[in-house]
Protein backbone atom coordinates (compact mmCIF):
# COMPACT_ATOMS: atom_id res chain seq x y z
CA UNK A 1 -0.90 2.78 -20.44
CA UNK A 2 -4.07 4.01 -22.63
CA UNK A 3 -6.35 2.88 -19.49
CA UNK A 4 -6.32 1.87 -15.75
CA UNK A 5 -4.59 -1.52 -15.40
CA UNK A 6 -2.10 -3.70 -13.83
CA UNK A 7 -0.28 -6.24 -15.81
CA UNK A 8 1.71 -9.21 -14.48
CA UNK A 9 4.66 -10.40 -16.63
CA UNK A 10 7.28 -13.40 -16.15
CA UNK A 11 10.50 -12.25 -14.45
CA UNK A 12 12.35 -13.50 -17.53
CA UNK A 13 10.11 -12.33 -19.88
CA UNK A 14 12.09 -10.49 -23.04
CA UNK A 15 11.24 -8.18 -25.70
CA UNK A 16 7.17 -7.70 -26.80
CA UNK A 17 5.60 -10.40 -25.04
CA UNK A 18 2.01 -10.69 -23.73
CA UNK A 19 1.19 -10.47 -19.76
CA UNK A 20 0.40 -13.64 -17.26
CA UNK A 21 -2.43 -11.81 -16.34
CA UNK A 22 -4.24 -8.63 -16.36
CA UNK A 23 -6.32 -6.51 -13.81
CA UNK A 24 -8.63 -3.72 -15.03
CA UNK A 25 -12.35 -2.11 -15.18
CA UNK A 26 -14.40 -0.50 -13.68
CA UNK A 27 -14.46 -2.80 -10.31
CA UNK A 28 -11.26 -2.35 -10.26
CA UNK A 29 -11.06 1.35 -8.69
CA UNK A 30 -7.74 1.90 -10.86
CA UNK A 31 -7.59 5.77 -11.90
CA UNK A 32 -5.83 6.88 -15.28
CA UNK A 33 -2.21 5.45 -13.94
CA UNK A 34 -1.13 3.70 -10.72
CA UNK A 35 2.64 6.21 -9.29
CA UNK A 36 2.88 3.90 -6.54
CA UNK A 37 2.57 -0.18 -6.63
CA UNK A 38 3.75 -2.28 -3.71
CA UNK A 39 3.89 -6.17 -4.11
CA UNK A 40 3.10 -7.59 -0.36
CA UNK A 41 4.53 -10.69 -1.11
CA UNK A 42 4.23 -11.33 2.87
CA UNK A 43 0.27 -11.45 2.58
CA UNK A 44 0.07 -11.94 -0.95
CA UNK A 45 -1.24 -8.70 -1.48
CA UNK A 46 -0.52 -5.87 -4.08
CA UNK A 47 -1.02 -2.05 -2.92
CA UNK A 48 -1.59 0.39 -5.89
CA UNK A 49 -2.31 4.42 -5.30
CA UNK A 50 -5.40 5.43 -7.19
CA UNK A 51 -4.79 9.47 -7.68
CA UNK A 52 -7.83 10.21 -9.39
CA UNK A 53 -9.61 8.22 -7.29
CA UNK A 54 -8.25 9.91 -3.77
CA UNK A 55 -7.91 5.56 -2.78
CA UNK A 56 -5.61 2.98 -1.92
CA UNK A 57 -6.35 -0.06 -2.99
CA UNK A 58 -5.94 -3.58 -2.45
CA UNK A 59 -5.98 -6.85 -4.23
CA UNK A 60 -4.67 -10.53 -3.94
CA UNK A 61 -1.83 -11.04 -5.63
CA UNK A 62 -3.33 -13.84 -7.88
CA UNK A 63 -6.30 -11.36 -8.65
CA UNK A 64 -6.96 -10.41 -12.47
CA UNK A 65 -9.67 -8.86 -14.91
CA UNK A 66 -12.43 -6.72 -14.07
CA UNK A 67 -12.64 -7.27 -10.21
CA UNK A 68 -13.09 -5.20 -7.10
CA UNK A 69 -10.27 -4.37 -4.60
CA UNK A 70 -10.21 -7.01 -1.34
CA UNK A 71 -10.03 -3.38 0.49
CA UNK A 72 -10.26 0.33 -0.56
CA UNK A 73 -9.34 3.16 1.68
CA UNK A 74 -11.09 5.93 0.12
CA UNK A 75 -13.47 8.70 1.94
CA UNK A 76 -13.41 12.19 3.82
CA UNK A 77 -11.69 10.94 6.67
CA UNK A 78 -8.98 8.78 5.01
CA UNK A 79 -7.07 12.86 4.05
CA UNK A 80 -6.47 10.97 0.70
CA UNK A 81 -6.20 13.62 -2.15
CA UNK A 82 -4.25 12.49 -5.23
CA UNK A 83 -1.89 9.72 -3.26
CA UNK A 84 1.25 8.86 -5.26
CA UNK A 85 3.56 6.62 -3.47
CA UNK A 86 2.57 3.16 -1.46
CA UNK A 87 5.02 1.38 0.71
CA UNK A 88 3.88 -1.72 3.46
CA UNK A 89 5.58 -2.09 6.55
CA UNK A 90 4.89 -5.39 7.57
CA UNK A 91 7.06 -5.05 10.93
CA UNK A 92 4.56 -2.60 12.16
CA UNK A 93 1.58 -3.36 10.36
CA UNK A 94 1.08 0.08 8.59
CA UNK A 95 0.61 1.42 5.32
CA UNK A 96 2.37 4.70 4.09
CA UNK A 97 1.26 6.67 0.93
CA UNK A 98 2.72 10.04 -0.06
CA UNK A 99 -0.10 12.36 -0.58
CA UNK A 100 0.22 15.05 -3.38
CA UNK A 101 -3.36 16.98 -2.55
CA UNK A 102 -2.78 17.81 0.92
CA UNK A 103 1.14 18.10 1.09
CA UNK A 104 1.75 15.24 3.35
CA UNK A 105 2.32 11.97 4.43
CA UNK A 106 -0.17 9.66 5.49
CA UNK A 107 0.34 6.03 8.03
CA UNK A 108 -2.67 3.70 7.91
CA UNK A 109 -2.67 0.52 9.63
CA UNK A 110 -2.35 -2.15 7.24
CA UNK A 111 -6.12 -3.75 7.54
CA UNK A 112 -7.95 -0.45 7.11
CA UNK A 113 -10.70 -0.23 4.89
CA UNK A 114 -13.10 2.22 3.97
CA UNK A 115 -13.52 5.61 5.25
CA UNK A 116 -11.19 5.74 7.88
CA UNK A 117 -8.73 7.97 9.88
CA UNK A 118 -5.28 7.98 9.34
CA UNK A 119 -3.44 6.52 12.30
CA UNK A 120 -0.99 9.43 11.74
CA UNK A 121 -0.32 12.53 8.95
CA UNK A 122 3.04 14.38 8.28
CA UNK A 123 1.86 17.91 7.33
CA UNK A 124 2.48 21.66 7.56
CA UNK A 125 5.20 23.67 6.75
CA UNK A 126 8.16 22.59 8.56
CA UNK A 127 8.51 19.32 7.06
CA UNK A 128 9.50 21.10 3.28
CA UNK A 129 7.01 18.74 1.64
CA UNK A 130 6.32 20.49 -1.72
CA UNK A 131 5.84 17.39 -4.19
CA UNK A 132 5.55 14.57 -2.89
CA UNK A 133 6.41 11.18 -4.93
CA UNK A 134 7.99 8.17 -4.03
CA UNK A 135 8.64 6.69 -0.27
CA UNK A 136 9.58 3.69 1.68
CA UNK A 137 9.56 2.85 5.44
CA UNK A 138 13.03 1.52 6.87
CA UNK A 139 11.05 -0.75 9.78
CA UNK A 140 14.86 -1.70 11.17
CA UNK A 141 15.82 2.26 11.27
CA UNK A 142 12.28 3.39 12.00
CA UNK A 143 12.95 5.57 9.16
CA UNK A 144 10.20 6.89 6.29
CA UNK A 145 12.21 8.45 2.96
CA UNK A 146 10.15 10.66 1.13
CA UNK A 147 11.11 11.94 -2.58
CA UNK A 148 10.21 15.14 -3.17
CA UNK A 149 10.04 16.45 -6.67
CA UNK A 150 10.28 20.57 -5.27
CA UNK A 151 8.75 23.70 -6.95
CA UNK A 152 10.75 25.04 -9.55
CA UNK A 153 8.43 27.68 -10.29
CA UNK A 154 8.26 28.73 -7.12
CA UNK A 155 9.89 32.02 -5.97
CA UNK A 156 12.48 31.16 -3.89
CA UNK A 157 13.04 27.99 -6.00
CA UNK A 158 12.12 25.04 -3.89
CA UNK A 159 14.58 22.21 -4.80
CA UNK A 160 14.00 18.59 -5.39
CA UNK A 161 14.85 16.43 -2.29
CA UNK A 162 15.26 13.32 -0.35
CA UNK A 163 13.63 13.89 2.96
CA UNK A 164 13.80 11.15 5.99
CA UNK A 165 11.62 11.37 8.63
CA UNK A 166 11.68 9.38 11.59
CA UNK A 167 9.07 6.31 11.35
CA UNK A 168 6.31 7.64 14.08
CA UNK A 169 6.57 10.91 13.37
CA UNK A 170 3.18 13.54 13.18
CA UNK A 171 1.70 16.27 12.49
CA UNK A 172 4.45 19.55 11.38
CA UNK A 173 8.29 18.17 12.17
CA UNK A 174 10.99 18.91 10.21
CA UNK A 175 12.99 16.31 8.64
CA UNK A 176 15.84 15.04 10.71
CA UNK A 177 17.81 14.39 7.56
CA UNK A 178 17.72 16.11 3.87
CA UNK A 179 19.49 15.33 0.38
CA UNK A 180 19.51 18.26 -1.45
CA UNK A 181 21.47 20.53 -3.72
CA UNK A 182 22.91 21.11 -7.43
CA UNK A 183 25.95 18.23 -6.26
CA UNK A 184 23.14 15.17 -5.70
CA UNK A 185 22.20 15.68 -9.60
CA UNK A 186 17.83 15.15 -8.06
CA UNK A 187 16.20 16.81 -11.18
CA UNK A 188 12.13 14.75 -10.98
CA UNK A 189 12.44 12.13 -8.40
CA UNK A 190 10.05 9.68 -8.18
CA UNK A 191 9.75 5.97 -6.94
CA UNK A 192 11.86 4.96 -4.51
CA UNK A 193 13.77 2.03 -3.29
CA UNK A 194 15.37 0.62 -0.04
CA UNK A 195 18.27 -1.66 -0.53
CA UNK A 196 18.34 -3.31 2.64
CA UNK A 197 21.21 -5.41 2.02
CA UNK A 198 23.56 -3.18 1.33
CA UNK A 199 21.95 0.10 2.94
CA UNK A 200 21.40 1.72 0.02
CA UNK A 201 18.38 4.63 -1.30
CA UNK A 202 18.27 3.59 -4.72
CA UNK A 203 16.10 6.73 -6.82
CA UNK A 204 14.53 6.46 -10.69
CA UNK A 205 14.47 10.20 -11.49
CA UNK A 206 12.46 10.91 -14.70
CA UNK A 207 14.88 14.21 -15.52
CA UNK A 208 13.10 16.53 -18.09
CA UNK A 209 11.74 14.49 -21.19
CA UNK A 210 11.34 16.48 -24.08
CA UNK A 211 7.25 17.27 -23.17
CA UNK A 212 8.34 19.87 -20.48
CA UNK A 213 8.72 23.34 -23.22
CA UNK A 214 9.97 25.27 -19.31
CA UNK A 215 13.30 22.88 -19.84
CA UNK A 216 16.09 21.63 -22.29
CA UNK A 217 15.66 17.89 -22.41
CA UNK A 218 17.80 16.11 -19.23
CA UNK A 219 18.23 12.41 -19.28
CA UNK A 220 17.01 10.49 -16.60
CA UNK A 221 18.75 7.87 -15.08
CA UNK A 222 18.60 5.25 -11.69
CA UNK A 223 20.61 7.25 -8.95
CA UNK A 224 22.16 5.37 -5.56
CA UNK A 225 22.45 6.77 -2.27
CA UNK A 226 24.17 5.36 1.10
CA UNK A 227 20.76 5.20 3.12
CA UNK A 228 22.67 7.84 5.97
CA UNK A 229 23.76 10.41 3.31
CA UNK A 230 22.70 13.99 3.85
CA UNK A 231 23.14 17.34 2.41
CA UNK A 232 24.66 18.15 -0.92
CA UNK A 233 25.56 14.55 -1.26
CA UNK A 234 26.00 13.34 -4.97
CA UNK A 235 25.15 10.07 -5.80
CA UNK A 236 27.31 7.20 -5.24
CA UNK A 237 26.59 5.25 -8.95
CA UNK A 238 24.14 6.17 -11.15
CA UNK A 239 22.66 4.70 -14.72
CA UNK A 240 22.09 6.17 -17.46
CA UNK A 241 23.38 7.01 -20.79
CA UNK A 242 22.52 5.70 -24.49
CA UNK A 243 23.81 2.33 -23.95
CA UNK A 244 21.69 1.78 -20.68
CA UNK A 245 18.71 2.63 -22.98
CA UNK A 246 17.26 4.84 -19.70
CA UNK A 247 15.76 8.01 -20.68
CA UNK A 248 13.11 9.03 -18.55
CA UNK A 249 12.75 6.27 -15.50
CA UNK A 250 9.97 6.82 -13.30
CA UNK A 251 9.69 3.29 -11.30
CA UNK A 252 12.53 0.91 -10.08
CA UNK A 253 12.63 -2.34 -8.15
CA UNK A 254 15.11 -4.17 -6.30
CA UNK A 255 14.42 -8.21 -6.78
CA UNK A 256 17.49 -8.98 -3.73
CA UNK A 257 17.02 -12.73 -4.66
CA UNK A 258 17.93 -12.77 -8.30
CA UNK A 259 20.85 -10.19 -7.99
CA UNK A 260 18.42 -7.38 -10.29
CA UNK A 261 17.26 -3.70 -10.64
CA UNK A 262 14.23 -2.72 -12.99
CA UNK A 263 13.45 0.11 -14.05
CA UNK A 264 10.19 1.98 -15.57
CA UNK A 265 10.90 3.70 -18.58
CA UNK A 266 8.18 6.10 -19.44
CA UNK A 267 9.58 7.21 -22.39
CA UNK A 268 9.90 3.85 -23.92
CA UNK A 269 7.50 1.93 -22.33
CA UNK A 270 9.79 -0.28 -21.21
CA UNK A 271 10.90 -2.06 -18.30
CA UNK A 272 15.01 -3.14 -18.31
CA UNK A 273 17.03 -4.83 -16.11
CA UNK A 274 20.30 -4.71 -14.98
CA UNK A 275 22.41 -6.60 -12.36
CA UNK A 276 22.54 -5.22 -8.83
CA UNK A 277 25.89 -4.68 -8.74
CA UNK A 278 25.93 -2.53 -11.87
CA UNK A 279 28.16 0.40 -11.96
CA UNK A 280 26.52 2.95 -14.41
CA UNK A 281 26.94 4.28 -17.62
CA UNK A 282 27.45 7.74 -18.67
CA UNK A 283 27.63 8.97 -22.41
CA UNK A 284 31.41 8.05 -22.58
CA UNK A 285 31.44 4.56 -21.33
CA UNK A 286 32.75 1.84 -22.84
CA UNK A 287 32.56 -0.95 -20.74
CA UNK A 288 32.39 -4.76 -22.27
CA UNK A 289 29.33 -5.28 -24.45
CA UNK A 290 28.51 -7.87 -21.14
CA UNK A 291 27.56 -4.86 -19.33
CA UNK A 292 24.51 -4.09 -21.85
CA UNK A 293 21.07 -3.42 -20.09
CA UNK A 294 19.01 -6.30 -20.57
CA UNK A 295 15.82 -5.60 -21.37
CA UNK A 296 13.89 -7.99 -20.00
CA UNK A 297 10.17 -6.69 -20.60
CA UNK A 298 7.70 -6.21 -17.43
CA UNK A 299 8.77 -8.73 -14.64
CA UNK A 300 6.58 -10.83 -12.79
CA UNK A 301 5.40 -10.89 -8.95
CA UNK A 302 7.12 -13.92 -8.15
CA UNK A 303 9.47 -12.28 -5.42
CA UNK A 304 9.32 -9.71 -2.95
CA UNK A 305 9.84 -6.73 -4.62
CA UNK A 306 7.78 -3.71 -5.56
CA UNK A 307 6.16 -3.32 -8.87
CA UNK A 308 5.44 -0.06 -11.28
C-alpha cells in the first residue's frame, strides 16, 4: 500500500472493487505496512503490528478513517522493536507478537495498554530465533509456532525454519520442535496459519521475487504442514504455479466456515482464494479448469479469521 492503512472488503468481493471501509492517519498509529493483522472476532477487535512504530495496536472491528487505536502497547518497557507477527489467544487471555528488533518473542496479556511489561519474552541464543515473522498460539496444545525467515548471509548459513515452542515458555529455551532443511522447500516464510480442524500449519512463503539481485527469482507459493511434523519434513500440499496466479504470498487466512484459504500476494496486489481442500498446483498441472484460483479481491471481517 502507498501509506499506512487497513481496508475492509466483502468476503465475496471480485476483481477491482472499492473497500467497505477504510482505517488510516495519523491517529491511527499505523507505520509504513501492517506484517501481522489478527481479526478478534471474539471481542470484536482487530490487532495490527506497527514496526516502525515499535506498537501493537488495537481497534474495534467496526472502526474506520482517521481514528486512534482503543489501546496501544508501545514504550520502553513493552521490549517492542520492529514487531511483525500478532496472534490472540483468547483461551488464555494473551497477546503474542514476534519481535524482529530484539530477536524474540513477546506474551502480553490481552488488555494491556501503554507502556507496559511483557508478561513473558522468548530470547537469547538457544531458541535459534534469527528472523522472526509470522506466529500463532495453539491454546489446545499450549503450543506457540514461530516462522523464522533465517540468515542467509550469515556464515554458517542460518536456515529458514518453523520453530514451536511450548505456550509458557521464557526467557533462553530451545525449541522443543524444529522444521527445517533443503526437503521442507521454507525459502521467506512469513504469516502463519493454524488449521485447527484438521491440525494443520498452513505457511505463505514469499520465495525470492525478482527485487532480491543476491537470488534467481523462486516462486512463492502457500505450503501445508501436519501441526506435529519436525525435521526435514517437506510439505504435505503446497500452491503455487502459473495457474494458481501465486507468486510471491506473504499473508494467508483460513475462513473454517466458508470452506476457504486467502492469500496475500505482494507481487500482485492481490488477494485469491481457493477452497480448503485444494490440492496444489505445480507448473505441470492440469487439473479441470474448476480448480482455477478464484480471485476474489480483499475479503471482509465477517468471520473469524485473520486478516493481512
Amino acid at each position: 500500500m502507498s501509506h499506512p492503512r487497513l481496508a475492509v472488503f466483502a468476503r465475496k468481493a471480485k476483481g477491482q472493487v472499492a473497500p467497505l471501509r477504510i482505517l488510516e492517519g495519523q491517529r491511527t498509529g499505523l507505520s509504513r505496512s501492517s506484517h501481522g493483522v489478527f481479526l478478534d472476532a471474539a471481542n470484536n477487535e482487530v490487532v495490527a503490528s506497527s514496526p516502525l512504530g515499535g506498537a501493537i495496536v488495537v481497534y474495534g472491528r467496526e472502526q474506520k478513517g482517521n481514528t486512534s487505536p482503543i489501546r496501544m502497547i508501545q514504550g520502553s518497557l513493552t521490549h517492542l522493536n520492529s514487531p511483525q507477527g500478532v496472534a490472540v489467544d483468547n483461551t488464555n487471555h494473551e497477546v503474542v507478537v514476534s519481535n524482529d528488533g530484539r530477536l524474540s518473542i513477546l506474551v502480553f496479556d490481552r488488555l494491556a495498554n501503554g507502556n507496559v511489561a511483557p508478561l513473558r519474552e522468548i530470547i537469547g541464543p538457544a531458541t535459534g530465533i534469527t528472523t522472526p515473522e509470522g506466529i500463532v498460539v495453539d491454546p489446545v496444545h499450549d503450543e506457540i509456532i514461530l516462522a523464522d525467515e533465517g540468515d542467509p548471509e550469515a556464515n554458517p548459513v542460518v536456515p529458514p525454519s518453523l520453530r514451536i515452542f511450548r505456550r509458557t515458555d521464557s526467557g533462553n529455551v530451545t525449541p522443543f520442535r524444529v522444521i527445517t532443511g533443503p526437503s521442507t522447500g521454507l525459502i521467506r516464510p512469513r504469516q502463519l496459519q493454524l488449521d485447527t480442524e484438521r491440525d494443520e500449519l498452513v505457511l505463505a512463503d514469499r520465495g525470492l521475487p525478482q527485487e532480491f539481485i543476491y537470488a534467481p527469482e523462486t516462486q512463492g507459493y502457500i505450503g501445508f504442514w501436519n501441526r506435529t511434523d519436525s525435521g526435514d519434513q517437506p510439505p504435505t500440499r503446497i500452491i503455487r504455479g502459473p495457474r494458481s496466479q501465486l507468486s510471491s504470498p506473504r499473508a494467508v487466512y483460513i475462513d473454517m466456515e466458508n470452506d476457504e484459504i486467502g492469500a496475500g500476494d505482494t507481487t500482485s496486489h492481490s488477494i485469491m482464494v481457493y477452497r480448503r481442500d485444494f490440492d496444489g498446483f505445480d507448473d505441470r498441472d492440469d487439473r479441470d479448469d474448476d480448480h482455477e484460483a478464484r480471485d476474489r479481491g480483499h475479503r471482509d471481517h465477517d468471520h473469524d479469521r485473520r486478516g493481512f
